[in-house]
C-alpha atoms as a PDB file:
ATOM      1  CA  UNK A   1       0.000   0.000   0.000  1.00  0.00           C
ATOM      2  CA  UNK A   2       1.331   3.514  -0.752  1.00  0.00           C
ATOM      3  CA  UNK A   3       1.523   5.562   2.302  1.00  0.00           C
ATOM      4  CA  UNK A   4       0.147   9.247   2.312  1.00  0.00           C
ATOM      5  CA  UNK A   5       3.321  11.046   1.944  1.00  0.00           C
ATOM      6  CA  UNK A   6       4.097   9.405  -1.330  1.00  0.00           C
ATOM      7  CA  UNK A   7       4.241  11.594  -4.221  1.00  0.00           C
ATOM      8  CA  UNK A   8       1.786  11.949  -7.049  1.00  0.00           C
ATOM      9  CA  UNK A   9       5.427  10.407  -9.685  1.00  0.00           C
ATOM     10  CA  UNK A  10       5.886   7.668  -6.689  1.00  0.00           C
ATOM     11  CA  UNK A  11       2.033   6.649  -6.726  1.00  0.00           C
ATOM     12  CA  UNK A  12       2.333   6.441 -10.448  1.00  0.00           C
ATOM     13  CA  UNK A  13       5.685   4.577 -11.292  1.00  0.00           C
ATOM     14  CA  UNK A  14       4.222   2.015  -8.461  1.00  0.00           C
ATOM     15  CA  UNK A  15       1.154   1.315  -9.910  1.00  0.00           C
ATOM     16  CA  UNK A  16       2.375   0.755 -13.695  1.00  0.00           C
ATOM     17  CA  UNK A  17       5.328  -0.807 -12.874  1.00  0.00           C
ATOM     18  CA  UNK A  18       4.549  -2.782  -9.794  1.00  0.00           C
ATOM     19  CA  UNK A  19       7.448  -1.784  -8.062  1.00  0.00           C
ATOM     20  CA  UNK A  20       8.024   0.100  -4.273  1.00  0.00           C
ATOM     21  CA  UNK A  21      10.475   3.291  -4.968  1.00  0.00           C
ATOM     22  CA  UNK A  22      10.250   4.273  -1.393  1.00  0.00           C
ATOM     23  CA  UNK A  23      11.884   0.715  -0.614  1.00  0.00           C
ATOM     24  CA  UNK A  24      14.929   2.336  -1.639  1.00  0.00           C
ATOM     25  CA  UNK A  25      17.612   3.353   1.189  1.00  0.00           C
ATOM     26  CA  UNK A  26      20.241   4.573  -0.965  1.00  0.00           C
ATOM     27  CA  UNK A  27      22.968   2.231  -0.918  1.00  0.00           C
ATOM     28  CA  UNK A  28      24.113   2.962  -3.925  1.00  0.00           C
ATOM     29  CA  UNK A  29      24.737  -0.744  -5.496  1.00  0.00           C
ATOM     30  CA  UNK A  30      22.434  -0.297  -8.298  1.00  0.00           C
ATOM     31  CA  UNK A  31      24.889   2.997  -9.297  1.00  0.00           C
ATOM     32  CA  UNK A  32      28.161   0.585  -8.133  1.00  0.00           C
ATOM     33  CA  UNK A  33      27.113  -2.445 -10.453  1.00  0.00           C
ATOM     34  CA  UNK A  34      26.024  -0.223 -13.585  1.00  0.00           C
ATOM     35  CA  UNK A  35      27.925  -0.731 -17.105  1.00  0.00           C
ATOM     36  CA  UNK A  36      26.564   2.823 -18.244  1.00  0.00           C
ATOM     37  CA  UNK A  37      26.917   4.400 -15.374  1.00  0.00           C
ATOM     38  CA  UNK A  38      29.627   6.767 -16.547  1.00  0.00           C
ATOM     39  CA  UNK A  39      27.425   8.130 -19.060  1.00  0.00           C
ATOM     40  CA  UNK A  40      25.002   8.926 -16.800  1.00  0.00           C
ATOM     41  CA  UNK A  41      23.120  12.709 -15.768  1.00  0.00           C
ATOM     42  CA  UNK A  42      21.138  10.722 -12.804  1.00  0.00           C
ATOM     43  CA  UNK A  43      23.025   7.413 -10.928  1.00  0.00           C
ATOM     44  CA  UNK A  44      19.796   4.884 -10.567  1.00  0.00           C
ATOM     45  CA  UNK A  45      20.128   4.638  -7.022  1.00  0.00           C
ATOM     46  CA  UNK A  46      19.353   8.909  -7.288  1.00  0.00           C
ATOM     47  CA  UNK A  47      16.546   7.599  -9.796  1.00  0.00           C
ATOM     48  CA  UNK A  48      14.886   6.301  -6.924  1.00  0.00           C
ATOM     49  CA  UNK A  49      15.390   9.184  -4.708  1.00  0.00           C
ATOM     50  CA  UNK A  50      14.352  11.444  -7.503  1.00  0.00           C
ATOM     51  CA  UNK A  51      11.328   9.389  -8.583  1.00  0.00           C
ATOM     52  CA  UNK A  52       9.894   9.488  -3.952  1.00  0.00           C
ATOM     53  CA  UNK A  53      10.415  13.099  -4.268  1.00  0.00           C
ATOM     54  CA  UNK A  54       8.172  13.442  -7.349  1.00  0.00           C
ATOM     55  CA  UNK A  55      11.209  15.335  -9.453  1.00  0.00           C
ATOM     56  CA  UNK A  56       9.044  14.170 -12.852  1.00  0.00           C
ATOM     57  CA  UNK A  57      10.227  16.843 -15.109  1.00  0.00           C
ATOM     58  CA  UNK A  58      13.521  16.263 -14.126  1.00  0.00           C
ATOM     59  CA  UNK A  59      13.432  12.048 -14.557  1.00  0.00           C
ATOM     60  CA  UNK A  60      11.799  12.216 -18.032  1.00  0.00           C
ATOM     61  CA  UNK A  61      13.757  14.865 -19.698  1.00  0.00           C
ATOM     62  CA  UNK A  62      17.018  12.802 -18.104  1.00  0.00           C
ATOM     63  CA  UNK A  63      19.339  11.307 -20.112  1.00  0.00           C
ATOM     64  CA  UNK A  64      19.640   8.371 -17.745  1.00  0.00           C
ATOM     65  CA  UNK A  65      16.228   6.686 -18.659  1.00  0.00           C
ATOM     66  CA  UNK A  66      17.121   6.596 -22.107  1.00  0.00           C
ATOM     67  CA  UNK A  67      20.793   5.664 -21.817  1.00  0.00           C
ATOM     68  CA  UNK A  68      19.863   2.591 -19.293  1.00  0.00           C
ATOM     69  CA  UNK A  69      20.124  -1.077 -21.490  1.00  0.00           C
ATOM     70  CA  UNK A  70      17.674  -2.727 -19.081  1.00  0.00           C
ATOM     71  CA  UNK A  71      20.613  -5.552 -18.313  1.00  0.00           C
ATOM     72  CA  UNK A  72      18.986  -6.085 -14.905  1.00  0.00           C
ATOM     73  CA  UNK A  73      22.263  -5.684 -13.365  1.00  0.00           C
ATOM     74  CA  UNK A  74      21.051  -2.991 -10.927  1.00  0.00           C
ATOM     75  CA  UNK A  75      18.209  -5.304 -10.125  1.00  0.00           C
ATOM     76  CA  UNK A  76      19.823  -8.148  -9.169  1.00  0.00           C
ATOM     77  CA  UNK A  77      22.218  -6.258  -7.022  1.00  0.00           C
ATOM     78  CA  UNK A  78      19.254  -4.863  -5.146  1.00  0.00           C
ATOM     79  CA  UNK A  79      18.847  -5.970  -1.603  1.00  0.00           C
ATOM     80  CA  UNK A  80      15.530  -4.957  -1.364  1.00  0.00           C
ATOM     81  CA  UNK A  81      14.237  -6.475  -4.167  1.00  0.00           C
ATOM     82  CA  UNK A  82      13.369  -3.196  -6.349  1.00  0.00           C
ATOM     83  CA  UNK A  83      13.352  -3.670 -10.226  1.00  0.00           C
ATOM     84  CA  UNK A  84      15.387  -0.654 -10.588  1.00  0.00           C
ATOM     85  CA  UNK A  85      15.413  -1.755 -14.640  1.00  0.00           C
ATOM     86  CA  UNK A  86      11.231  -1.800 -14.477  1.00  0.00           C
ATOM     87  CA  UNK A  87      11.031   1.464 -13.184  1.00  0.00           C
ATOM     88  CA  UNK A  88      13.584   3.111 -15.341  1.00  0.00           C
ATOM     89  CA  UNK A  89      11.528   1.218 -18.609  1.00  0.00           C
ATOM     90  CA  UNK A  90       8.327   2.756 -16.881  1.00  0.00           C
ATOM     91  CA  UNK A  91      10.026   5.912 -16.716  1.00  0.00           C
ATOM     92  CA  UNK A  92      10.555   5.754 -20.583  1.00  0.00           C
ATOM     93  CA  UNK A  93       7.017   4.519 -21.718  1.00  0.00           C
ATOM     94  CA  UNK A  94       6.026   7.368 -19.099  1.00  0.00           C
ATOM     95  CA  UNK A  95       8.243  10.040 -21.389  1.00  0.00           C
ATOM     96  CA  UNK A  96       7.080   9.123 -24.299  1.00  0.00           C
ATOM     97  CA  UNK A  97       3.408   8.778 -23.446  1.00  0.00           C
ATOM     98  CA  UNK A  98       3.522  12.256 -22.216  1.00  0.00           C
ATOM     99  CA  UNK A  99       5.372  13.859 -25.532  1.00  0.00           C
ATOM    100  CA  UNK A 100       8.800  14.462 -23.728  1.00  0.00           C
ATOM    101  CA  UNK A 101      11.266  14.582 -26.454  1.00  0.00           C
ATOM    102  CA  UNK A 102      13.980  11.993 -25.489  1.00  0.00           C
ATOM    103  CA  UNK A 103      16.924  13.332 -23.931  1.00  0.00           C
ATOM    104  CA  UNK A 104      19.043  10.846 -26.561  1.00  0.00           C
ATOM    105  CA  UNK A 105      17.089  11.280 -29.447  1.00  0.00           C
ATOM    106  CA  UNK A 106      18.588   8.191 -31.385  1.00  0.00           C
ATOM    107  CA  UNK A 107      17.579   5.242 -28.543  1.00  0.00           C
ATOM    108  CA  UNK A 108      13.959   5.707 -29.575  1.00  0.00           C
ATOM    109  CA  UNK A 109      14.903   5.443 -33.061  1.00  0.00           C
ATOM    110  CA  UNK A 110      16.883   2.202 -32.852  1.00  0.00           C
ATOM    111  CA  UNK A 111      14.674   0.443 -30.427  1.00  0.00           C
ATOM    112  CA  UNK A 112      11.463   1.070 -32.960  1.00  0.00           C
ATOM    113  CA  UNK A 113      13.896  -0.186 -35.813  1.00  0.00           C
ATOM    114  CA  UNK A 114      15.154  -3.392 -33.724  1.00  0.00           C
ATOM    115  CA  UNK A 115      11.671  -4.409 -32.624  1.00  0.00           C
ATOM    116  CA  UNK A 116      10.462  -3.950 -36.315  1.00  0.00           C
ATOM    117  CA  UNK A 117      13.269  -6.469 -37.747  1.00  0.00           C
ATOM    118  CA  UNK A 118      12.172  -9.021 -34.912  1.00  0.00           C
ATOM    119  CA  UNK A 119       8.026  -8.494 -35.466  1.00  0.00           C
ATOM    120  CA  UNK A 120       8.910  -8.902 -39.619  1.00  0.00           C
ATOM    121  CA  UNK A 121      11.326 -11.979 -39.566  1.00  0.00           C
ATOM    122  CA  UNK A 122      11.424 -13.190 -35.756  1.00  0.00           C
ATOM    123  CA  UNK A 123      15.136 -12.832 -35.577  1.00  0.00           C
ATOM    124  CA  UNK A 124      17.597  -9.592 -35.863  1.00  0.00           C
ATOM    125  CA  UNK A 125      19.119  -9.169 -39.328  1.00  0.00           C
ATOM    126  CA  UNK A 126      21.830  -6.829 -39.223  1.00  0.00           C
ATOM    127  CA  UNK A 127      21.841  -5.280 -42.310  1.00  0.00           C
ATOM    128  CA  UNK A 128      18.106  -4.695 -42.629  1.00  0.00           C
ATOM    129  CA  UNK A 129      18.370  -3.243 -38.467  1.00  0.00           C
ATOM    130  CA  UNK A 130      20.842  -1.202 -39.460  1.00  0.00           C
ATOM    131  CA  UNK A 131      19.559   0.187 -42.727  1.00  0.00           C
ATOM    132  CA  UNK A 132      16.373   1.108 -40.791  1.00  0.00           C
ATOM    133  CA  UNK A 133      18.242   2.792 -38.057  1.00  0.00           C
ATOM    134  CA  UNK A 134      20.595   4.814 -40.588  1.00  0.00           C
ATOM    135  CA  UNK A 135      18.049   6.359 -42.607  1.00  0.00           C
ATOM    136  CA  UNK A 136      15.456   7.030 -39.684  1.00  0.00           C
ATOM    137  CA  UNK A 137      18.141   8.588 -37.889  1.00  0.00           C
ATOM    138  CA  UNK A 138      19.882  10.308 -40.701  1.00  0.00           C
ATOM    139  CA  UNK A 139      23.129   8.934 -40.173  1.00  0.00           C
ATOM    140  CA  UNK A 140      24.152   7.412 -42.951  1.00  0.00           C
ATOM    141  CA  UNK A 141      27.384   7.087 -43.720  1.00  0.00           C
ATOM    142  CA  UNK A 142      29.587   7.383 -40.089  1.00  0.00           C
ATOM    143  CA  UNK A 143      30.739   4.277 -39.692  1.00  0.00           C
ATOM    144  CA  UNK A 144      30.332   2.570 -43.781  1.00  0.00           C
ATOM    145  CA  UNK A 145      34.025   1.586 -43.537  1.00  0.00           C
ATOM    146  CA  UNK A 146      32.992  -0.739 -40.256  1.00  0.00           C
ATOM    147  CA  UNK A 147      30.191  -2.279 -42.426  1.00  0.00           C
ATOM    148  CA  UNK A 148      32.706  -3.338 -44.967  1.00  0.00           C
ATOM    149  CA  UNK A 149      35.183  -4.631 -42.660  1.00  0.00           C
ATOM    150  CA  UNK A 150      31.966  -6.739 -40.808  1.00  0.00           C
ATOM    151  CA  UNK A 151      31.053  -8.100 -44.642  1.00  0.00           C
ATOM    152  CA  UNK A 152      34.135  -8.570 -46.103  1.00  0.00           C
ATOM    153  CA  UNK A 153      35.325 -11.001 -42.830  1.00  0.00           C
ATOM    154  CA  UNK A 154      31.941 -12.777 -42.866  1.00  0.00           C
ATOM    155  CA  UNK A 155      30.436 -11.126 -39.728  1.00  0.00           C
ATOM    156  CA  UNK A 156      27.047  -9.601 -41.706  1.00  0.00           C
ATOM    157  CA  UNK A 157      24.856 -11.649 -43.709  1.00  0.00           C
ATOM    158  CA  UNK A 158      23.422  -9.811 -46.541  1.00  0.00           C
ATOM    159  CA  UNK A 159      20.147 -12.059 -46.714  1.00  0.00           C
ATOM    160  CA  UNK A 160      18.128 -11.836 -43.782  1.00  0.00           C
ATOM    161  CA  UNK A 161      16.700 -15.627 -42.899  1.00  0.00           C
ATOM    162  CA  UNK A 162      13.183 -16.125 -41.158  1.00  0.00           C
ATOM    163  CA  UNK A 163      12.361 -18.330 -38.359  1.00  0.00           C
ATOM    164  CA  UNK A 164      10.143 -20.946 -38.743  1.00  0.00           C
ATOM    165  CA  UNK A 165       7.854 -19.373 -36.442  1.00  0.00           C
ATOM    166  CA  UNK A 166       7.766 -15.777 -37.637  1.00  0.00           C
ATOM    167  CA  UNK A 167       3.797 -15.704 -38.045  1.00  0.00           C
ATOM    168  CA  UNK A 168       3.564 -17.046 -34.106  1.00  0.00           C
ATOM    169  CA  UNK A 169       6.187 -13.890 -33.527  1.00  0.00           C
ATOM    170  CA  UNK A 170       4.008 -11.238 -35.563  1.00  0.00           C
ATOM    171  CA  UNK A 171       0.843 -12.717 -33.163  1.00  0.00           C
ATOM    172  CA  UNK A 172       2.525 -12.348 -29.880  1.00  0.00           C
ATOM    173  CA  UNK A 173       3.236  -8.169 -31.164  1.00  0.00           C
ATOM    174  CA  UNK A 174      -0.209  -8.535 -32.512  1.00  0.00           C
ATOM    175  CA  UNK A 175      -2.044  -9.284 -28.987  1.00  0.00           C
ATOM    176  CA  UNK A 176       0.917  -6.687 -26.756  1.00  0.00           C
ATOM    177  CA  UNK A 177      -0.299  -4.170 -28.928  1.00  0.00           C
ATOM    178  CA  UNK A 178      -4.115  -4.830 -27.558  1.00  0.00           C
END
């Protein structure tokens, strides 16, 4: 139950995300354990803090939310059980629902294009990921050296394949949609 001094953000991230914010006491071992953590505005364990003081302007327009992988490392490290990934995911679907331009403008991009590849052939193809992502992002041409390298030594396949199950895969994004 959410006490009466939680914040309006706290009351919200709990109930879409099932997790307890106030839980948190600040021992820093989500921040300790985090791969991105150098590239981070807000450590996750200040996240938490942030989120029970109801700082929503400042979470959503963060560059933290966005820059987070969601490798559950923070979670796991957790001794009080909080899904610090959850709430940082529910911090994301909470900036975009509410029209809050993403603080790294091409994670939104990529994570549309990746999720696309998987719902059309049920498996990541490079190529076709990363043609997506370079021409919805504009970036077309940064790193074309790389993508020679990667063909020329066998790492890309040109042809994307499709898993026998691909029509069970476009269901499944068929019924989260609804």
């Amino acid at each position: 139950m959410i006490n009466a001094l939680s914040t309006a953000l706290e009351k919200e991230v709990e109930e879409r995300s099932g997790e307890k914010p106030r839980l948190c006491y600040q021992c820093g071992k989500c921040s300790t354990g985090c791969l991105f953590n150098f590239a981070m505005d807000i450590l996750p364990h200040q996240v938490m803090k942030l989120v029970q003081y109801g700082q929503r302007e400042r979470l959503l327009g963060s560059h933290t939310i966005w820059i987070c992988a969601s490798c559950e490392t923070c979670t796991a490290r957790c001794p009080n059980d909080i899904d610090v990934a959850r709430v940082m995911d529910t911090l994301r679907a909470m900036a975009l629902e509410g029209g809050v331009a993403p603080a790294e403008r091409n994670i939104p991009i990529f994570h549309r294009c990746f999720l696309g590849n998987i719902q059309a052939t049920g498996r990541i193809s490079e190529p076709v990921l990363m043609g997506a992502y370079k021409t919805l992002s504009g970036d077309l041409f940064s790193d074309i050296g790389l993508a020679v390298r990667m063909l020329k030594k066998g790492k890309i396949k040109l042809i994307p394949s499709v898993v026998r199950g691909s029509r069970e895969v476009r269901r499944i994004f068929r019924e989260a949609k609804e």
